[in-house]
Protein backbone atom coordinates (compact mmCIF):
# COMPACT_ATOMS: atom_id res chain seq x y z
CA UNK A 1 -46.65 -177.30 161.30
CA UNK A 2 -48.96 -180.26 161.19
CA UNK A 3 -46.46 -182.77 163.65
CA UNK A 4 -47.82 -186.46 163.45
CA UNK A 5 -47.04 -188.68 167.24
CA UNK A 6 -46.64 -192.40 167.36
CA UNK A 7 -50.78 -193.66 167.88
CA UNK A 8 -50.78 -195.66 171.05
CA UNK A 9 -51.91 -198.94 170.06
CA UNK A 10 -55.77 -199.61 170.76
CA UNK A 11 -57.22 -202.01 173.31
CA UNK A 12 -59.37 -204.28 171.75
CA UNK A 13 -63.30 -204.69 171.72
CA UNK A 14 -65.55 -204.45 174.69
CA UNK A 15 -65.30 -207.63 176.57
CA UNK A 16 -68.88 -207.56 177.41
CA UNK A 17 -69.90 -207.38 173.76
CA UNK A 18 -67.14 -210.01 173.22
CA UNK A 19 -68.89 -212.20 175.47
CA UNK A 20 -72.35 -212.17 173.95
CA UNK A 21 -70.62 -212.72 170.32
CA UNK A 22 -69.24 -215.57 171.36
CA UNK A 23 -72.47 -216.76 172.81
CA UNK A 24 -74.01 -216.80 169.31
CA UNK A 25 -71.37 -217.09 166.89
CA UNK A 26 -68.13 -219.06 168.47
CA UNK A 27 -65.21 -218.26 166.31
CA UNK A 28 -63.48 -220.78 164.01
CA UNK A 29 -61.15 -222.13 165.55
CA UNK A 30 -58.80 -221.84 162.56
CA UNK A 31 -59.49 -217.98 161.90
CA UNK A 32 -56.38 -216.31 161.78
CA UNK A 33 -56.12 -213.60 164.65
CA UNK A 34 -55.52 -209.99 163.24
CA UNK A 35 -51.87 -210.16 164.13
CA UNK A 36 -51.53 -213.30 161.82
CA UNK A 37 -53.71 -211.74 159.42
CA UNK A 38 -51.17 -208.65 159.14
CA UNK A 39 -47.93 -211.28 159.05
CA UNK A 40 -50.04 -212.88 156.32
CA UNK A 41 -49.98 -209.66 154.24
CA UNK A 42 -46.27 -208.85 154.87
CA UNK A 43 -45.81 -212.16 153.66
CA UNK A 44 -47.00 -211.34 150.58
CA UNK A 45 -45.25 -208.75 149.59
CA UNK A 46 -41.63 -209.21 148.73
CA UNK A 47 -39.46 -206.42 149.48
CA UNK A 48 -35.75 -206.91 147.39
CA UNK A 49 -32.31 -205.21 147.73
CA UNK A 50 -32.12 -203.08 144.88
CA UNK A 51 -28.20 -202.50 143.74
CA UNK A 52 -29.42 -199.37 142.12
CA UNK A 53 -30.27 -198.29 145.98
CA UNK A 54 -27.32 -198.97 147.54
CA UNK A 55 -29.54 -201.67 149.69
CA UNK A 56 -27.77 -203.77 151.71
CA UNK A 57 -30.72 -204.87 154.28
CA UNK A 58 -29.67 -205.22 157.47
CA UNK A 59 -31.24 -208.89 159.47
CA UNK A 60 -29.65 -209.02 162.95
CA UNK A 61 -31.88 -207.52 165.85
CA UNK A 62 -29.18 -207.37 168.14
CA UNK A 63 -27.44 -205.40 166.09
CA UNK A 64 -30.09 -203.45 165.18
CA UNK A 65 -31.15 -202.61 168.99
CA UNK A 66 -27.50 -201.43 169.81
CA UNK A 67 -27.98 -198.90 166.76
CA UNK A 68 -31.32 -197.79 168.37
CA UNK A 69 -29.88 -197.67 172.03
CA UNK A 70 -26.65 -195.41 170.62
CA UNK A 71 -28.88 -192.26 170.11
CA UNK A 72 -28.78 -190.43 173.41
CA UNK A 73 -32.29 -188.28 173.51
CA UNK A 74 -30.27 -184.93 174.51
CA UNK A 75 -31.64 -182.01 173.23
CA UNK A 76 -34.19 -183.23 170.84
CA UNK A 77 -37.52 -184.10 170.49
CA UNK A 78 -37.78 -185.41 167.09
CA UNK A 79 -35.94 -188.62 165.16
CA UNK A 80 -36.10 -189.15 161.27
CA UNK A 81 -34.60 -192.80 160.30
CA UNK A 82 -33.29 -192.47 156.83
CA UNK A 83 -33.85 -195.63 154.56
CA UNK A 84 -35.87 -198.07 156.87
CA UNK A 85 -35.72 -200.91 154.79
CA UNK A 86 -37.83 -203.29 155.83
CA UNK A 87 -38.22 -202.23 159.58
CA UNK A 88 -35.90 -203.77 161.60
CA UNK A 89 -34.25 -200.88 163.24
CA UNK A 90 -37.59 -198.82 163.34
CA UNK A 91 -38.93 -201.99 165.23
CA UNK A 92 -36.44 -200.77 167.98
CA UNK A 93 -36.90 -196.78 167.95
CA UNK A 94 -40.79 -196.78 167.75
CA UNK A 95 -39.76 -198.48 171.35
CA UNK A 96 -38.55 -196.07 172.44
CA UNK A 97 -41.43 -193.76 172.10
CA UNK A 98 -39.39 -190.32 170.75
CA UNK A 99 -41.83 -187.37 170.97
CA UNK A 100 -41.74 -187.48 166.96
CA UNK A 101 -40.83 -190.10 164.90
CA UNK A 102 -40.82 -190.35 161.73
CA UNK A 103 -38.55 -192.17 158.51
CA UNK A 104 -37.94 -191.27 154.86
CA UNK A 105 -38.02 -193.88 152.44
CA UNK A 106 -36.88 -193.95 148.75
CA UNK A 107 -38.12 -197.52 147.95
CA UNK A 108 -41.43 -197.32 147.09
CA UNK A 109 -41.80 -200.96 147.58
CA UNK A 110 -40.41 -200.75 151.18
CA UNK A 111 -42.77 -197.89 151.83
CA UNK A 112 -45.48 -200.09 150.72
CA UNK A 113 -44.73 -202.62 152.86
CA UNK A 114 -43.85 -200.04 155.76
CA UNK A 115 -47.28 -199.27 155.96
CA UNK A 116 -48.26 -202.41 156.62
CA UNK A 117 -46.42 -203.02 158.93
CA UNK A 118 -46.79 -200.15 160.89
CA UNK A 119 -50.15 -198.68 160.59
CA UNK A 120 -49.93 -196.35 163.42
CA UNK A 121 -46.89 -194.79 161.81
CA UNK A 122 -49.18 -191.90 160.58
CA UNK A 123 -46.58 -189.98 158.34
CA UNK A 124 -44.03 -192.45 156.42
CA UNK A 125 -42.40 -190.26 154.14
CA UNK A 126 -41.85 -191.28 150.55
CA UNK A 127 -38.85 -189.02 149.50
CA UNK A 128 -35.06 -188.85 148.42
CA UNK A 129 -32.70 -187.76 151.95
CA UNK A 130 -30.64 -185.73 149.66
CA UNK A 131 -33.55 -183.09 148.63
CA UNK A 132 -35.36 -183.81 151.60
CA UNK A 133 -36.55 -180.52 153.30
CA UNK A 134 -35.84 -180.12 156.69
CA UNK A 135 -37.39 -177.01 157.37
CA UNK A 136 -40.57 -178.02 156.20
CA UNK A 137 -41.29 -180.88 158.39
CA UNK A 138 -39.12 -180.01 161.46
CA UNK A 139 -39.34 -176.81 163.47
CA UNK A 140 -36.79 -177.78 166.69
CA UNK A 141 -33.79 -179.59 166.57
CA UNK A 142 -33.68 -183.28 165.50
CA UNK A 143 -31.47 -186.50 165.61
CA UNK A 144 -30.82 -188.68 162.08
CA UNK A 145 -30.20 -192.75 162.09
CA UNK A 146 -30.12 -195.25 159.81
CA UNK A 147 -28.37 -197.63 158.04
CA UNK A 148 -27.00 -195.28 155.36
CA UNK A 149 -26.29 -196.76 151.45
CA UNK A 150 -22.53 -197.12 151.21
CA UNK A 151 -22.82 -195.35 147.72
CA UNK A 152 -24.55 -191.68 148.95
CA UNK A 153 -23.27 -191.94 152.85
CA UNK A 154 -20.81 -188.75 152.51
CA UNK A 155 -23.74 -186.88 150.52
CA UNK A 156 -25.71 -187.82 153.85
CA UNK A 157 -23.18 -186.43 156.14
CA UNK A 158 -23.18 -183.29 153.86
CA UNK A 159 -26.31 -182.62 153.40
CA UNK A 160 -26.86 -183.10 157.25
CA UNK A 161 -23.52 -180.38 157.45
CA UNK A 162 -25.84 -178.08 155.76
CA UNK A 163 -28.26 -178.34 158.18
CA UNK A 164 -26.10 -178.34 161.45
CA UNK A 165 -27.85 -175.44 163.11
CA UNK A 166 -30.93 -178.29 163.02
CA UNK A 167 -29.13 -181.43 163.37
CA UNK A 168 -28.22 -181.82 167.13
CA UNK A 169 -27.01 -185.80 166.47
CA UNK A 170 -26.93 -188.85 164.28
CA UNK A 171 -26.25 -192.14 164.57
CA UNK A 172 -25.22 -193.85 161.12
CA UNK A 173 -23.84 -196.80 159.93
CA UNK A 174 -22.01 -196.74 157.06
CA UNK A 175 -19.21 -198.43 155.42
CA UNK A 176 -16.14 -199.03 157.90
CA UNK A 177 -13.31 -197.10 155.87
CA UNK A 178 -15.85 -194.08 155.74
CA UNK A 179 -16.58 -194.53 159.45
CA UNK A 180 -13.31 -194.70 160.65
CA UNK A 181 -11.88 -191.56 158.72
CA UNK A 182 -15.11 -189.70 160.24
CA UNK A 183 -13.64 -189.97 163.57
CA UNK A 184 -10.05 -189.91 162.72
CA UNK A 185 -7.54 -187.84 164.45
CA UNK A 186 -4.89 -185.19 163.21
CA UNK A 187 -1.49 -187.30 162.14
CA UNK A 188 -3.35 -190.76 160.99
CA UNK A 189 -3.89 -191.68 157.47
CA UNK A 190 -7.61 -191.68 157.54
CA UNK A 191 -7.87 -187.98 158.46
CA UNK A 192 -8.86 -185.95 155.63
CA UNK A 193 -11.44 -183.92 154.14
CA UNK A 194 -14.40 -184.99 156.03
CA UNK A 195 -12.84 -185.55 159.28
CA UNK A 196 -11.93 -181.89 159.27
CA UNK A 197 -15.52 -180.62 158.07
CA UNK A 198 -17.47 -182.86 160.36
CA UNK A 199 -14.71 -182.77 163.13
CA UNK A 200 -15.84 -178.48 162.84
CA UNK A 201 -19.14 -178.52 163.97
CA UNK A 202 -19.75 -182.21 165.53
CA UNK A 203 -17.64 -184.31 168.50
CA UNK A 204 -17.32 -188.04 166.74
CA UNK A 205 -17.16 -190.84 168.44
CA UNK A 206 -16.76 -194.26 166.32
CA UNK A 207 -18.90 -196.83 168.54
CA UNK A 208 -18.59 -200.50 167.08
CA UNK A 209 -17.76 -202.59 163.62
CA UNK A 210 -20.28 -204.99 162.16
CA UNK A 211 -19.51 -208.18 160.29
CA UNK A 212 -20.90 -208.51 156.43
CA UNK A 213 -22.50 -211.51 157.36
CA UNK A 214 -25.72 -209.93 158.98
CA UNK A 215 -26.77 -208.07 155.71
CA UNK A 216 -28.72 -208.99 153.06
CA UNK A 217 -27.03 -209.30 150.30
CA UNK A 218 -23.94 -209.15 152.38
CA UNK A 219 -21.70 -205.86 151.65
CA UNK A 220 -18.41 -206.99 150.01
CA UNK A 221 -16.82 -204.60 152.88
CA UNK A 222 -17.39 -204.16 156.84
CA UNK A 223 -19.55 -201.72 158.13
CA UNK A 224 -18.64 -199.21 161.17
CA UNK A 225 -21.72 -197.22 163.53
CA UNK A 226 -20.37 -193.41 164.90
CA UNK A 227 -22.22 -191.29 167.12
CA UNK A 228 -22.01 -187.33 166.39
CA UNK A 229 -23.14 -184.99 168.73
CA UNK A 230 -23.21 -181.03 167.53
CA UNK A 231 -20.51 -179.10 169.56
CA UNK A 232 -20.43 -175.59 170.77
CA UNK A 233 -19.58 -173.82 167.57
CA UNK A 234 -22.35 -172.10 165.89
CA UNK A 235 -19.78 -170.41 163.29
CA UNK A 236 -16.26 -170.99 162.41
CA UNK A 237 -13.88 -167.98 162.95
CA UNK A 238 -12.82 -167.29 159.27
CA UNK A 239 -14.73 -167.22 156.02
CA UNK A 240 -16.54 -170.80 156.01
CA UNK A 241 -16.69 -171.33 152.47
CA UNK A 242 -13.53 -169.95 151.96
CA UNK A 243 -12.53 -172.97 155.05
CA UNK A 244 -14.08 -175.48 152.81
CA UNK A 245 -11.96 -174.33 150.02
CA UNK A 246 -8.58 -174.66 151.51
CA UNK A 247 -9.66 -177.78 153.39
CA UNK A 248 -10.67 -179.67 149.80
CA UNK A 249 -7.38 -177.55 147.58
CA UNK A 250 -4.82 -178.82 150.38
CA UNK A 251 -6.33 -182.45 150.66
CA UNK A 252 -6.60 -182.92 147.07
CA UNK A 253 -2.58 -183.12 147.39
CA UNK A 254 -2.15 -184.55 150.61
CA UNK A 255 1.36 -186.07 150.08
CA UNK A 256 2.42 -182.74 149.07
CA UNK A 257 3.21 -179.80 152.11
CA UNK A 258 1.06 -176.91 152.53
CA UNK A 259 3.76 -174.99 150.80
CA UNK A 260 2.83 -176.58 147.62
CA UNK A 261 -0.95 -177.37 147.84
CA UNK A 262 -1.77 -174.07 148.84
CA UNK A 263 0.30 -172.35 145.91
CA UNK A 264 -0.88 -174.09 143.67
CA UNK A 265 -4.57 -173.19 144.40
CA UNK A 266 -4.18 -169.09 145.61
CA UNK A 267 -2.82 -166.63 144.28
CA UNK A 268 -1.03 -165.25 147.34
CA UNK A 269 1.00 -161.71 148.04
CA UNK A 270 2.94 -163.83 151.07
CA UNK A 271 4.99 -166.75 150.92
CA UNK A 272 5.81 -167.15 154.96
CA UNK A 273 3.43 -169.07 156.68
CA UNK A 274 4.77 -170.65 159.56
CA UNK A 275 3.18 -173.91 158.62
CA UNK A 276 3.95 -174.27 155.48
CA UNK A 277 6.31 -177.36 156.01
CA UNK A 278 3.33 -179.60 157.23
CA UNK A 279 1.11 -181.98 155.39
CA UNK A 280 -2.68 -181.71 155.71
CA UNK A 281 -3.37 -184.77 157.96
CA UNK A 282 -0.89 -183.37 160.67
CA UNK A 283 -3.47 -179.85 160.98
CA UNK A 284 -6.18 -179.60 163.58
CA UNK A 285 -10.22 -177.65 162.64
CA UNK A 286 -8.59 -174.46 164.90
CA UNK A 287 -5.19 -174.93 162.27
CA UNK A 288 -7.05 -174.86 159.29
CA UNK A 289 -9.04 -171.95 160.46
CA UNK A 290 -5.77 -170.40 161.47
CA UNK A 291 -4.71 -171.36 157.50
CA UNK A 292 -8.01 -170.19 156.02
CA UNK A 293 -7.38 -166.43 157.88
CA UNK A 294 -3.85 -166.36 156.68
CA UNK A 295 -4.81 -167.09 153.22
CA UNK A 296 -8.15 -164.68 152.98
CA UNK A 297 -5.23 -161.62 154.35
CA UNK A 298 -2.77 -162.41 151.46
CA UNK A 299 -5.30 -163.06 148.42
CA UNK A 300 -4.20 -160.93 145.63
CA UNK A 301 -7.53 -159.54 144.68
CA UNK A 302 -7.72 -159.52 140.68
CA UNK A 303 -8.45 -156.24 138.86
C-alpha cells in the first residue's frame, strides 16, 4: 500500500546564489513573492456552496481549531477529513502533523482549488464518502473528521458503523438535533435508533454547539460537534443483524410498548417477555441484546 506523508515544506534557494542574483538582477520591487503569487491564484478561483452538496462552508477559525484539537491521536496513525471545503479545518490538522493525512472531496471545484492550496498534500482524494473504500487506502486503524452535509450525516455514521473494526474515532459536526440524539441516553426523547447502534460499538461524547452564523450560507438550524471513540466490543452477543432488526421494528413504533412493536414485526411461539411493558427509549445496547436473544429463541421458523 502506496501511503503518501505530509512533504515538509522546502527551505528556499541557496543564499549564496541568492546573493550573486541580486548582484546582477535586483528584483522588482513590486514582484509578487510566491506566497502572494499562490493567494493570487486562490483568488481566482471561486469555490460556491452547492445546495445539491449539502455545503454549508464553514468560516470561523476558532471554531474550526477546536474541531481539529477534539481528535485525541489514541490508537491511530492515520486521519481522513471528509468534505474539506475550502480548507479551513485542514488548515488546522495538517498542524498537527498526523503520520497520514489525507481528505476526500466530492466537489470537484473544491478539489481544484485544494490543490492549490496545498501542494504538498500529495494524495487529495476526489471521491464520494459513501462508496469510499477503506480497505484500499488504509491498512491500520484510522480517525474520520469533518464538517459532515446535514443531508447524508447518518449515511456517514453508517457507513463508518460498517467499518468499526477500522474506525477507532471521529470527530463530526453535524446538525444539532442529529448530534444530540447520537449521544442521548436511555429514557430521553432523543434516544432512538442511532443512539442504540452507535451507542453498541462507540462511547459518545457530545462536545459543543455552534451558532448558524459562522457558515456560509448559514444552515437554517444549529450545528452540534461529538467525539466517538470505539469501545471494547468487537461483536455484540446475539445475532447482529438480527439486533439491527429489532432495534429499527421496535423504534419504528416508539410510542407503542415492546409488547406491540415486537408482535407486530415476529412471528413469535412466546408471548412472556419480562419487558414487554417498556417503550424503546427506556432500553439500554445490553437490553436490546437481551431482546434480540429472546426473540431469535421464540422465532417460529416457517416451513
Amino acid at each position: 500500500m502506496n501511503f503518501w506523508k505530509l512533504l515538509k515544506s522546502q527551505s528556499g534557494e541557496n543564499s549564496e546564489e541568492n546573493y550573486c542574483r541580486s548582484e546582477i538582477e535586483p528584483p522588482h520591487p513590486l514582484s509578487p513573492s510566491p506566497e502572494r503569487e499562490g493567494e493570487k491564484k486562490r483568488q481566482m478561483i471561486k469555490v460556491y456552496p452547492k445546495k445539491s452538496l449539502g455545503q454549508h462552508f464553514l468560516k470561523d477559525k476558532t471554531i474550526a481549531g477546536k474541531i481539529a484539537e477534539s481528535l485525541t491521536g489514541e490508537a491511530y496513525k492515520s486521519v481522513l477529513e471528509i468534505g474539506p471545503g475550502t480548507g479551513i479545518l485542514t488548515d488546522f490538522l495538517i498542524r498537527r502533523q498526523f503520520a497520514d493525512f489525507r481528505v476526500i472531496e466530492i466537489d470537484n471545484e473544491s478539489v481544484h482549488y485544494l490543490k492549490i492550496k496545498y501542494p504538498e498534500l500529495e494524495n487529495i482524494i476526489n471521491g464520494d464518502f459513501l462508496t469510499f473504500d477503506i480497505d484500499k487506502y488504509f491498512d491500520g486503524k484510522i480517525a474520520i473528521i469533518g464538517n459532515f452535509p446535514y443531508n447524508i450525516s447518518s449515511q456517514i455514521l453508517f457507513r463508518i458503523l460498517s467499518h468499526r473494526d477500522k474506525v477507532a474515532e471521529v470527530c463530526g459536526m453535524l446538525q444539532k438535533e442529529v448530534a444530540q440524539r447520537i449521544c442521548a441516553k436511555p429514557g430521553s426523547k432523543t434516544y432512538g435508533i442511532l443512539s442504540v447502534f452507535i451507542q453498541a460499538f462507540y462511547s459518545a461524547e457530545y462536545l459543543f454547539s455552534v451558532s448558524n452564523k459562522v457558515f456560509s450560507p448559514p444552515p437554517k438550524v444549529l450545528s452540534g460537534v461529538v467525539r466517538l471513540k470505539r469501545n471494547q466490543t468487537d461483536r455484540l452477543d446475539c445475532d447482529e443483524e438480527l439486533f439491527f432488526r429489532v432495534v429499527k421494528a421496535c423504534f419504528n413504533q416508539r410510542r407503542k410498548t415492546l409488547r406491540n412493536s415486537v408482535r407486530s414485526a415476529f412471528d413469535l411461539k412466546a408471548d412472556d417477555y419480562h419487558l414487554y411493558h417498556l417503550r424503546p427509549e427506556q432500553l439500554a445496547v445490553d437490553q436490546f441484546v437481551e431482546l434480540t436473544n429472546w426473540i431469535e429463541k421464540n422465532l417460529r421458523v416457517s416451513e
